[in-house]
Protein backbone atom coordinates (compact mmCIF):
# COMPACT_ATOMS: atom_id res chain seq x y z
CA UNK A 1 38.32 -6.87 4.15
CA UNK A 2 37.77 -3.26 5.13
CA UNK A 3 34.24 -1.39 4.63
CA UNK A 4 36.54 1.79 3.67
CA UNK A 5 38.58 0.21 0.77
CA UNK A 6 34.88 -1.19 -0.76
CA UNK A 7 33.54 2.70 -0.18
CA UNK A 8 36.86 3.75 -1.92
CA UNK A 9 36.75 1.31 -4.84
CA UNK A 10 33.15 2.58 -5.41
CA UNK A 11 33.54 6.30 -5.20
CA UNK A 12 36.29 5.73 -7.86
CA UNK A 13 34.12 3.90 -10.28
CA UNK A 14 35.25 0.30 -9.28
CA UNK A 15 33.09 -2.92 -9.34
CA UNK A 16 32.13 -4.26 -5.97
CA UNK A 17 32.46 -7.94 -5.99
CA UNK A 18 29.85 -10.70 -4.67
CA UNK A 19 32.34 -11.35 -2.07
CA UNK A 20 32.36 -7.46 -0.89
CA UNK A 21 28.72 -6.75 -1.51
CA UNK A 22 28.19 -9.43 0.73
CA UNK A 23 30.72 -8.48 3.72
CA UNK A 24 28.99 -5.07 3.29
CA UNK A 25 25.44 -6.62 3.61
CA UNK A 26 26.07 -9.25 6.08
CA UNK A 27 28.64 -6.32 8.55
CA UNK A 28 25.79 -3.80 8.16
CA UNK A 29 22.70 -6.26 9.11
CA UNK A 30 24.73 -7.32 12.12
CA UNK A 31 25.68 -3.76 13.50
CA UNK A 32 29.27 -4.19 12.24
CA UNK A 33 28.98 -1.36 10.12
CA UNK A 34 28.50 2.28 11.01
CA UNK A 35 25.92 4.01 9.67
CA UNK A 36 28.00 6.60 8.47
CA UNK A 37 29.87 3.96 6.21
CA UNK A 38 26.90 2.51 4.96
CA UNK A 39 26.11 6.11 3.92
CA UNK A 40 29.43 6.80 2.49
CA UNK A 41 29.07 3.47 -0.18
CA UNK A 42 25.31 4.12 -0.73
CA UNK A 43 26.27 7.95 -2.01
CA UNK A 44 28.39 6.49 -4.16
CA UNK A 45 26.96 3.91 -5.53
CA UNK A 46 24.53 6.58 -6.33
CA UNK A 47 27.34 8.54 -8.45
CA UNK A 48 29.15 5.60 -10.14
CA UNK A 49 26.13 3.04 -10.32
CA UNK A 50 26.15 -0.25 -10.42
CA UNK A 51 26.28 -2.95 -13.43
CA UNK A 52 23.86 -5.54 -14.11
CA UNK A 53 26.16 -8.34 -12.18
CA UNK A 54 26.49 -5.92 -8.68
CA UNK A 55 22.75 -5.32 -9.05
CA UNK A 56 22.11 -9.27 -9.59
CA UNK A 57 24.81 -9.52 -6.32
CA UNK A 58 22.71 -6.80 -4.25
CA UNK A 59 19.57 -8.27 -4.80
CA UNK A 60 20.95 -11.79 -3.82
CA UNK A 61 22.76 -10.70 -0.69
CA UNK A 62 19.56 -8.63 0.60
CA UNK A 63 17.33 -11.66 -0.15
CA UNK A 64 19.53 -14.29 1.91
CA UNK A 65 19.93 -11.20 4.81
CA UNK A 66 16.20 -13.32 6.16
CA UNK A 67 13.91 -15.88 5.78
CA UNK A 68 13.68 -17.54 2.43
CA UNK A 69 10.03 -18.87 1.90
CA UNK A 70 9.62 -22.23 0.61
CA UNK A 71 6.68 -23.13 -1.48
CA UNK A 72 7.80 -26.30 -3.13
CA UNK A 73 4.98 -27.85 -0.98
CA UNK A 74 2.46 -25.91 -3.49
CA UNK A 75 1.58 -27.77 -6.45
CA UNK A 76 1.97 -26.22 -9.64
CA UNK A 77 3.92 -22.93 -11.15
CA UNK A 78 3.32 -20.28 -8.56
CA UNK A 79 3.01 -16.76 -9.75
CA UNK A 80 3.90 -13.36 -8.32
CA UNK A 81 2.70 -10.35 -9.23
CA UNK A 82 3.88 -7.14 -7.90
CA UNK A 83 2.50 -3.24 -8.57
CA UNK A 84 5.27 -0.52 -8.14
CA UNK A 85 2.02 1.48 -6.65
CA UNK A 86 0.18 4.26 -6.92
CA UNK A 87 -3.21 5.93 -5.90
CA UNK A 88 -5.88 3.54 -6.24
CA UNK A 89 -4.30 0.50 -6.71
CA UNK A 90 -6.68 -2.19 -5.46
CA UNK A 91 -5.15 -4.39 -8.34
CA UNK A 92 -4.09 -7.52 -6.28
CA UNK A 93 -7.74 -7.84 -4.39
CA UNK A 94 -9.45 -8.84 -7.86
CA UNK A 95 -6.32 -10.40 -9.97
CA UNK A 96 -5.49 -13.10 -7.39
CA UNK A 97 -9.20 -14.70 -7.30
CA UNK A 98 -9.13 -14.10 -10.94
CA UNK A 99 -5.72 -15.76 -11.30
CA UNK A 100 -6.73 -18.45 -9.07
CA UNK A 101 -10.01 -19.52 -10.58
CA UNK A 102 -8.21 -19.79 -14.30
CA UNK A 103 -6.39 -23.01 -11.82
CA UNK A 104 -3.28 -21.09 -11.09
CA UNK A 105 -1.72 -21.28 -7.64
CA UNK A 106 -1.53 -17.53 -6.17
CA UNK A 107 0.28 -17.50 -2.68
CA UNK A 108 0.33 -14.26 -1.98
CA UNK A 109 3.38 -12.29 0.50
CA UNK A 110 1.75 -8.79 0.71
CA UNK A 111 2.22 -5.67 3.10
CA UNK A 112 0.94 -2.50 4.61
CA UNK A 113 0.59 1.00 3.15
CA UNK A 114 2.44 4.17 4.34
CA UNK A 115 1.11 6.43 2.53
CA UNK A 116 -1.91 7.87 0.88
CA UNK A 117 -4.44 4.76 1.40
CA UNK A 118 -3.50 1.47 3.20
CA UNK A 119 -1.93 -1.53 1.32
CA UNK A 120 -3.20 -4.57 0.09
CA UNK A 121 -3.40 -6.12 3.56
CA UNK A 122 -5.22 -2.93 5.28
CA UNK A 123 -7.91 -3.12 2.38
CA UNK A 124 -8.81 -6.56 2.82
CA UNK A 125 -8.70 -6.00 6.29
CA UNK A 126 -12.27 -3.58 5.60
CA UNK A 127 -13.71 -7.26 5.53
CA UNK A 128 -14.74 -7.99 9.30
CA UNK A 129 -13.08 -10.80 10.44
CA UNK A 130 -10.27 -10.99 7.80
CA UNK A 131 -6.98 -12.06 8.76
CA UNK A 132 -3.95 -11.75 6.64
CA UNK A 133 -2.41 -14.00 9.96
CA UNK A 134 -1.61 -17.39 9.65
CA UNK A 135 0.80 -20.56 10.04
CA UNK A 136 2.60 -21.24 6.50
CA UNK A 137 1.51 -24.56 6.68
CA UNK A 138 -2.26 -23.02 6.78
CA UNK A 139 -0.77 -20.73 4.05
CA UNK A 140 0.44 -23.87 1.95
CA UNK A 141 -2.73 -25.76 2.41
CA UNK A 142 -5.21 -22.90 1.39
CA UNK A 143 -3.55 -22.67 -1.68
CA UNK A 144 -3.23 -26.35 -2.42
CA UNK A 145 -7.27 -26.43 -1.77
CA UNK A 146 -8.15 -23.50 -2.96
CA UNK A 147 -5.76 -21.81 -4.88
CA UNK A 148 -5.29 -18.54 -3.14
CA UNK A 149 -3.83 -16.98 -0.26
CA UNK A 150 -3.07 -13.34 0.89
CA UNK A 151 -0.70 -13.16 4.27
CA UNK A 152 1.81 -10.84 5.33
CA UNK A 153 4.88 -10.76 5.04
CA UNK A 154 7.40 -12.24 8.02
CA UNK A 155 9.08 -9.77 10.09
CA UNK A 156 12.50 -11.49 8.86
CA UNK A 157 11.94 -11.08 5.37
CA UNK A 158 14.77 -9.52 3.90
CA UNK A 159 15.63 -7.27 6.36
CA UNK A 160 18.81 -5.75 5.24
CA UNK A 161 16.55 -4.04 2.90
CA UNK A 162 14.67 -2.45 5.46
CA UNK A 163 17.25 -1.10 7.56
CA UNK A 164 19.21 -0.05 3.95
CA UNK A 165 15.98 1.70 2.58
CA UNK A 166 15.68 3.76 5.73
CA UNK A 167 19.10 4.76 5.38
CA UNK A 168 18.15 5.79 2.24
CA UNK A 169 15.52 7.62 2.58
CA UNK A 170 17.18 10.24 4.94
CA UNK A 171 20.42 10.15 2.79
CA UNK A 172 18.91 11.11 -0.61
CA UNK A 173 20.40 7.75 -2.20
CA UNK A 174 16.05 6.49 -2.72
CA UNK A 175 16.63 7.53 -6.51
CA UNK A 176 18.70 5.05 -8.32
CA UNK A 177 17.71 2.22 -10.19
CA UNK A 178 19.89 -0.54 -9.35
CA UNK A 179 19.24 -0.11 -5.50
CA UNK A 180 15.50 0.44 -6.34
CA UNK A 181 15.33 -2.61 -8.01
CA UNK A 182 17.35 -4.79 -5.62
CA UNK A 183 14.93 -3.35 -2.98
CA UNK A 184 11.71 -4.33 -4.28
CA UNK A 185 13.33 -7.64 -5.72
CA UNK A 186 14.79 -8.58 -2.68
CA UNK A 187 11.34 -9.15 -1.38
CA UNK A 188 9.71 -10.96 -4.21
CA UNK A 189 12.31 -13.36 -4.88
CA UNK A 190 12.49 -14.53 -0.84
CA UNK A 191 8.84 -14.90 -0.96
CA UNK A 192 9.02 -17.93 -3.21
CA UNK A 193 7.43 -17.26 -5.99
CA UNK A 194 8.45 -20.08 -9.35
CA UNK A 195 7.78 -16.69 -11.56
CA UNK A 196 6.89 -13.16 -11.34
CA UNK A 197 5.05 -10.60 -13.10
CA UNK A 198 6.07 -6.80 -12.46
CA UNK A 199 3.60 -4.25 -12.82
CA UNK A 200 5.68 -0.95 -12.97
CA UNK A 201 4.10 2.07 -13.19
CA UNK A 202 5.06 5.47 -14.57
CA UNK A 203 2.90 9.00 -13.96
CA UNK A 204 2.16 11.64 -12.08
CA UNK A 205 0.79 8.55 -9.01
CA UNK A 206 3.73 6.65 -9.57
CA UNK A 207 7.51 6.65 -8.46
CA UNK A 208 8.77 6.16 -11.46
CA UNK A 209 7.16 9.69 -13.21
CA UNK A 210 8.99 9.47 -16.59
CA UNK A 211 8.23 6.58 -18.82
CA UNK A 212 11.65 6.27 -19.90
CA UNK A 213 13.12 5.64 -15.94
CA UNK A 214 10.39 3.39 -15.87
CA UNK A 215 11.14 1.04 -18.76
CA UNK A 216 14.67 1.48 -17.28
CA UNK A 217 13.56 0.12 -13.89
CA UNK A 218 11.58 -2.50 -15.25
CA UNK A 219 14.11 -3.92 -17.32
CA UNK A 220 16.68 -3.92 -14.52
CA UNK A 221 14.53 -5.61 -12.41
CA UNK A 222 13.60 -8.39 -15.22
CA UNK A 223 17.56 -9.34 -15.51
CA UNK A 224 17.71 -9.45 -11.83
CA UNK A 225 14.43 -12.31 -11.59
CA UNK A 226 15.73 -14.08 -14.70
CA UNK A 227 19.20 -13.84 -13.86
CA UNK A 228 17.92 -15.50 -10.51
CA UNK A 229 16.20 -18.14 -12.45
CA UNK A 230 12.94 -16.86 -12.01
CA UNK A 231 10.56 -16.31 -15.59
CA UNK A 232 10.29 -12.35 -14.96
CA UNK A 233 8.55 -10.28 -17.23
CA UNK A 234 7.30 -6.05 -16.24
CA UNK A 235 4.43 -4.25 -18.52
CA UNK A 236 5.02 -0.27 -18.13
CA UNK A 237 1.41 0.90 -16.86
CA UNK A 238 -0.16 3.97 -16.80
CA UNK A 239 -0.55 6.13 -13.42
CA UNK A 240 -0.92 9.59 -14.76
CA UNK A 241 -4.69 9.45 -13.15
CA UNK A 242 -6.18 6.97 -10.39
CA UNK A 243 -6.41 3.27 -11.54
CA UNK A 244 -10.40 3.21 -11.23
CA UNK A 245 -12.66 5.56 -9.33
CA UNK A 246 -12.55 4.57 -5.77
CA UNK A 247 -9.31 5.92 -3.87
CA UNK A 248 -9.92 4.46 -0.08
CA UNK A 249 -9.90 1.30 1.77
CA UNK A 250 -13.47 0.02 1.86
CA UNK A 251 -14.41 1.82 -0.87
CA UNK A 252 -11.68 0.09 -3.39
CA UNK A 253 -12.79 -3.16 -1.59
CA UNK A 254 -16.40 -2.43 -3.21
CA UNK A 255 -14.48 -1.74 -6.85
CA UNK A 256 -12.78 -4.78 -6.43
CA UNK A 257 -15.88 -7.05 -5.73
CA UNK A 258 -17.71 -5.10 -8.60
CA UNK A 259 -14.95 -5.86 -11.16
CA UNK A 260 -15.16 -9.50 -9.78
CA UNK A 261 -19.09 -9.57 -10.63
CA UNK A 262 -18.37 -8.41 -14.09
CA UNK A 263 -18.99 -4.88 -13.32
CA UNK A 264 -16.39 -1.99 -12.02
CA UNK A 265 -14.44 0.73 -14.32
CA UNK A 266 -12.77 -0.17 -17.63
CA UNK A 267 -9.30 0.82 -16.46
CA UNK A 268 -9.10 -1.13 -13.93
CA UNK A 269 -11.05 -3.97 -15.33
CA UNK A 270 -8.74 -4.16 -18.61
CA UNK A 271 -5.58 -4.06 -16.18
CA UNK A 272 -7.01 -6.87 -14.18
CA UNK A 273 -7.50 -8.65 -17.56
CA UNK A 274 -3.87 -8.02 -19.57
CA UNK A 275 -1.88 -8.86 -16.13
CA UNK A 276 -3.87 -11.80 -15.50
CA UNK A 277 -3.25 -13.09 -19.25
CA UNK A 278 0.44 -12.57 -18.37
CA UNK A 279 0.38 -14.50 -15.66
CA UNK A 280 -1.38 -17.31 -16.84
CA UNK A 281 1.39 -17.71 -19.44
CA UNK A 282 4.25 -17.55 -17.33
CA UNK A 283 2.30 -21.16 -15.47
CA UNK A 284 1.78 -22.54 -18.59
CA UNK A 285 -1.43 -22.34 -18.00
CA UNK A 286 -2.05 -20.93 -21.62
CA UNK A 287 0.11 -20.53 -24.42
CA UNK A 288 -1.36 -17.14 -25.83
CA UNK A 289 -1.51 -13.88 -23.79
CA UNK A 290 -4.79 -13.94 -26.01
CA UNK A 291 -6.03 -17.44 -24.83
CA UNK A 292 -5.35 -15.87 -21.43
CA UNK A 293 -7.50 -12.81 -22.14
CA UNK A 294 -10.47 -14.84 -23.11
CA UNK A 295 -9.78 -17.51 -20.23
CA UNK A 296 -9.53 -14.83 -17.77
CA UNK A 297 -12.50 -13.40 -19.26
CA UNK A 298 -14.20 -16.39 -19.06
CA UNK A 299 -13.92 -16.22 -15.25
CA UNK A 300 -15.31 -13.29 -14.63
CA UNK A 301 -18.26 -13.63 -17.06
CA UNK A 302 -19.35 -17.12 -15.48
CA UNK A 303 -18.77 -15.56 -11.73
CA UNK A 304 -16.07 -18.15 -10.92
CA UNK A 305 -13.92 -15.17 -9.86
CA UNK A 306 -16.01 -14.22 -7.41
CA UNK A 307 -17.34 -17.59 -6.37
CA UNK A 308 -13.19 -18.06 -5.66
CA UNK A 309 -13.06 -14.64 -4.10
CA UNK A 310 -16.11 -15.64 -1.57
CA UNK A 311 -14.11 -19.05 -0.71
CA UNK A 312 -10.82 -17.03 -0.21
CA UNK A 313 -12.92 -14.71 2.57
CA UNK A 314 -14.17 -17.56 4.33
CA UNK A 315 -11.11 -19.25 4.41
CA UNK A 316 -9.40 -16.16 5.84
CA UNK A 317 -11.69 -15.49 8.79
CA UNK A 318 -13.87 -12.72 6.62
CA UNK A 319 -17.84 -12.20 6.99
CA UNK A 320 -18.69 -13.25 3.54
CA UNK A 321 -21.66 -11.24 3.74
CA UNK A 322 -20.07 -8.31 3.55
CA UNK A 323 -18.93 -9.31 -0.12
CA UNK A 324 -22.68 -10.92 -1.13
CA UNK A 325 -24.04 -7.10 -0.30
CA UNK A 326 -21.59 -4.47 -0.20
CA UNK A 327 -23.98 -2.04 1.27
CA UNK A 328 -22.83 -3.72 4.55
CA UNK A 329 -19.48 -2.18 4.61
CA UNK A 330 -18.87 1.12 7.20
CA UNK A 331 -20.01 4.40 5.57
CA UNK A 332 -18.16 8.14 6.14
CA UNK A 333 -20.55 10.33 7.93
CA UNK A 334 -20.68 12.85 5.17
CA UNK A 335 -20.04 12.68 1.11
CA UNK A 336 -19.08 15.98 -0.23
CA UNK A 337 -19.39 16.45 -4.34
CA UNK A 338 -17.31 18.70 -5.61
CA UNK A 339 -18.71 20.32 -8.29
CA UNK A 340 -16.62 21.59 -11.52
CA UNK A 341 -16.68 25.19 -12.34
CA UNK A 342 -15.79 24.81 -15.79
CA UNK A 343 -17.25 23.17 -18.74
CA UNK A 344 -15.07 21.31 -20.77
CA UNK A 345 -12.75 18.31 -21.23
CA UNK A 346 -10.74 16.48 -18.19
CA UNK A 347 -7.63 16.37 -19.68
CA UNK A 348 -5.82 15.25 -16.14
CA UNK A 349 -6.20 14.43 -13.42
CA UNK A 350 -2.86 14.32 -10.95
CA UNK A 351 -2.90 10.97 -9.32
CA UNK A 352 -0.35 12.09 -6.75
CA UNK A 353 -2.76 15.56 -5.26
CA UNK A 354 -5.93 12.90 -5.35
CA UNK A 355 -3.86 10.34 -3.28
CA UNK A 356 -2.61 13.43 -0.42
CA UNK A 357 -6.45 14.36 -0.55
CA UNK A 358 -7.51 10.75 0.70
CA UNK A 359 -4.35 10.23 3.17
CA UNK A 360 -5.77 14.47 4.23
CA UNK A 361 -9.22 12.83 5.21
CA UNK A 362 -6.98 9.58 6.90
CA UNK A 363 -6.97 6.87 4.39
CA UNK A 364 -3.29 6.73 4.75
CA UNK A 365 -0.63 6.49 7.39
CA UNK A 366 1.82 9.58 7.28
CA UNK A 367 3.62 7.35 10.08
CA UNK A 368 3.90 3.94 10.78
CA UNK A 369 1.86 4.57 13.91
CA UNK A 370 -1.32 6.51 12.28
CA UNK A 371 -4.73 4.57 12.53
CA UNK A 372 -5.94 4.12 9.06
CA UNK A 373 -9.84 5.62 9.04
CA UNK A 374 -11.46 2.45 6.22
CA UNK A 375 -14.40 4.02 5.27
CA UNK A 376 -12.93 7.57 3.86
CA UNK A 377 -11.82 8.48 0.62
CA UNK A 378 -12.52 9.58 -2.88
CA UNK A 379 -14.54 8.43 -5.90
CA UNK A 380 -14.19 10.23 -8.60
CA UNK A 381 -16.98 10.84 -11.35
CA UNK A 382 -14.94 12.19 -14.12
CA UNK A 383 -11.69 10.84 -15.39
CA UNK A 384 -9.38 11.80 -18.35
CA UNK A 385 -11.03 12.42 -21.50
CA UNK A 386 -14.71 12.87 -20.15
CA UNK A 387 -17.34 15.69 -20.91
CA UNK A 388 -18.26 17.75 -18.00
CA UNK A 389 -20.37 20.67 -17.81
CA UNK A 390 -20.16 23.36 -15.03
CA UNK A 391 -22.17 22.12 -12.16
CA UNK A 392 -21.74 18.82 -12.72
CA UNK A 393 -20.16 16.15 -10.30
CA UNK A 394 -16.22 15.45 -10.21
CA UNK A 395 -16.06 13.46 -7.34
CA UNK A 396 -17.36 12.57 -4.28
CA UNK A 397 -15.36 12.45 -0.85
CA UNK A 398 -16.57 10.54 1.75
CA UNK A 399 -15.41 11.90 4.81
CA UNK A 400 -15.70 11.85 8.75
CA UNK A 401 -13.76 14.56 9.66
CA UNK A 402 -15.24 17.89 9.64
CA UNK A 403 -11.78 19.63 10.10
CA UNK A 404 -10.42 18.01 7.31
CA UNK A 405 -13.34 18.31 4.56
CA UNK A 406 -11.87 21.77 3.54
CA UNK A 407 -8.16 20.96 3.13
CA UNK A 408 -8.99 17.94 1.44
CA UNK A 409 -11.51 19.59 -0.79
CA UNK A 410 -8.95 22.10 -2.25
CA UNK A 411 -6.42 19.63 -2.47
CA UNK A 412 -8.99 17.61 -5.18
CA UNK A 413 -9.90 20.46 -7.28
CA UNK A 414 -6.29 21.38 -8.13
CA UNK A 415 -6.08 18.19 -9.25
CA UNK A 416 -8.32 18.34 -12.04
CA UNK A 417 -7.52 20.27 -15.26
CA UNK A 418 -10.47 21.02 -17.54
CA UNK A 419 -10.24 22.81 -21.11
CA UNK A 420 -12.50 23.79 -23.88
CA UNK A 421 -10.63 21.05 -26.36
CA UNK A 422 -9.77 17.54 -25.70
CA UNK A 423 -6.09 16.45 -25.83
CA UNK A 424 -5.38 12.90 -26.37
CA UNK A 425 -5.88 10.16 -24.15
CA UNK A 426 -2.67 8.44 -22.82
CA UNK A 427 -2.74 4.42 -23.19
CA UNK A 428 -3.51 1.67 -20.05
CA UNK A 429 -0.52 -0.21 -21.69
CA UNK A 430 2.93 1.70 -22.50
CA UNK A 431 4.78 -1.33 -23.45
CA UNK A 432 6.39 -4.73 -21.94
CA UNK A 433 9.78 -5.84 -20.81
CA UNK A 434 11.06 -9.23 -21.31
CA UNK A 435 14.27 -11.20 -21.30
CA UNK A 436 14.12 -10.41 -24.97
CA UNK A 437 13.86 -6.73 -24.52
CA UNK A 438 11.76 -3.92 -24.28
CA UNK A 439 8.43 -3.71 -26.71
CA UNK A 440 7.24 -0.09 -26.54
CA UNK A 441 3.23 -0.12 -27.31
């Protein structure tokens, strides 16, 4: 087998068998493969695509490229649930304790952000003392005690999708579905999970900006987990404005733990809520997405959610007290409010400009090798579809950073649009993707 007749056979609108798709993964991983080879079959592979069984293949041969991590040690149905991202995302930090309290085992593989705030990880990580570090057989047991863990992910996990994505990235091959979805599928599959929920977001934040490419990515990537024989299933959110009002490590740590005490924004809360029913049903731990609603509301309402989200800190190394009074968490040096100059209705807000304005004041890594700053960032006092009169708050950014204030400033107030009349509001929910098919909302 020769890397140039599979490049050939693909730039002429061929299909790539498992066989080849794995020669190329497995020669490429290795340093077998040139990287100007690789680049030839990623371009096109770009041009001629890929059908659903190549895209099942890719996914497959990317996920055995590492470590495969086994969970049967877990009891119960373990569920995944993964967030194409976007700018305040702080989902995973309230859903798993959620999740877990309900009696559902959440063992959670989760990384670091590069880009406008940190990840998962980095947020939980504005807990002193947390540690997302630990043996898998502490990993295995914290879930079997107490239903939740949050680690990261091993260095060997799927790595021919690291080395492929970076390829990628300076080839201008990022923007095609079947090679998105094997990439972020790749990851979720070797991490374990029995069944995963996909949380794939579309808006101005999000990656996937048109609804339509989103619905098309989530479907894609609900073949490739059921085709895998994993129960997959992908709602189409919406990420036209920040999910919440905090944008910033510690300060979506604070959101989180206020959602948890019953509190928090209605956004966010109600996402929490319909992914959480999801996932509930795919354990058969309900048999309703609305008996999930009202069990997961349950939680909350009693303060199980956070009575499981104080164990989970403990467990992990974190100063609990931090979470009991969040007063205790590292404050910015300065909060700015940036006032509106119009009166009027905020009818958007670009999620993408507010997320550059927190990575401006360094909430974010530009690089792998920037130091996150955990106490910056942005709460916002307005969102979509509120009243605001001249004068009155927007936001407020909590900065350190003198230098940076000003850039950061001008960067927020673009992204706000205010006008005399009120358009209409744009749904949490856009619809949900199943084995079935695609139910638009």
């Amino acid at each position: 087998m020769r890397m140039y007749d599979l490049i050939l056979k693909k730039r002429n609108g061929g299909i790539l068998s498992k066989e080849e798709i794995n020669y190329f993964i497995k020669g490429y991983t290795g340093g077998d493969i040139p990287d100007y080879q690789a680049s030839a079959l990623l371009m096109a592979i770009y041009f001629q695509k890929m059908n659903e069984c190549e895209t099942a293949d890719l996914t497959e041969a990317m996920m055995n490229s590492g470590d495969i991590i086994d969970l049967t040690a877990i009891n119960g149905i373990k569920v995944d649930k993964h967030s194409t991202g976007g700018v305040g995302d702080k989902t995973t930090i309230a859903l798993a304790p959620i999740v877990a309290a309900c009696g559902v085992p959440v063992a959670k593989m989760s990384g670091r952000g590069l880009g406008h705030t940190g990840g998962t990880l980095d947020k939980l990580e504005s807990i002193p003392g947390f540690s997302v570090d630990m043996t898998i057989d502490k990993f295995i047991n914290n879930v079997n005690n107490f239903k939740i863990a949050v680690a990261g992910q091993t260095a060997n996990l799927a790595p021919a999708d690291k080395i492929i994505y970076a390829l990628r990235d300076v080839t201008a091959t990022v923007d095609n579905i079947s090679l998105i979805a094997s990439s972020i599928m790749c990851k979720k599959l070797a991490s374990g999970a029995d069944s995963i929920v996909l949380d794939v977001k579309t808006g101005s934040g999000a990656f996937m900006q048109n609804t339509d490419d989103a619905f098309e990515l989530a479907q894609e990537m609900v073949k490739i987990g059921n085709n895998m024989g994993r129960d997959t299933i992908a709602l189409v959110t919406n990420m036209d404005q920040p999910l919440g009002n905090a944008v910033g490590n510690s300060l979506e740590i604070k959101e989180a733990i206020e959602t948890l005490k019953g509190g928090g924004p209605e956004d966010f809360k109600e996402l929490c809520i319909t992914l959480g029913s999801y996932m509930l049903l795919l354990a058969r731990c309900v048999e309703t997405v609305e008996e999930g609603r009202r069990k997961v509301k349950n939680v909350i309402s009693t303060g199980k959610a956070f009575d499981v989200f104080k164990t989970f800190v403990i467990e992990q190394g974190g100063d609990v007290s931090y979470v009991e009074n969040i007063d205790l968490f590292p404050k910015a040096k300065g909060v700015y409010e940036l006032k509106s100059e119009a009166t009027g209705y905020v009818n958007k807000i670009e999620a993408d400009v507010v997320g550059l304005a927190a990575l401006t004041l360094g909430a974010g890594r530009e690089t792998k090798e920037s130091v996150i700053d955990l106490a910056v960032g942005i709460v916002l006092n307005k969102k979509v579809g509120d009243y605001v009169q001249a004068g009155e708050t927007l936001a407020y950014i909590h900065y350190n950073n003198d230098d940076k204030i000003k850039d950061a400033t001008k960067k927020l107030k673009s992204a706000y649009l205010i006008e005399e009349a009120s358009r209409s509001k744009s749904p949490l929910l856009f619809g949900i993707v199943t084995c079935d098919g695609i139910k638009r909302l």
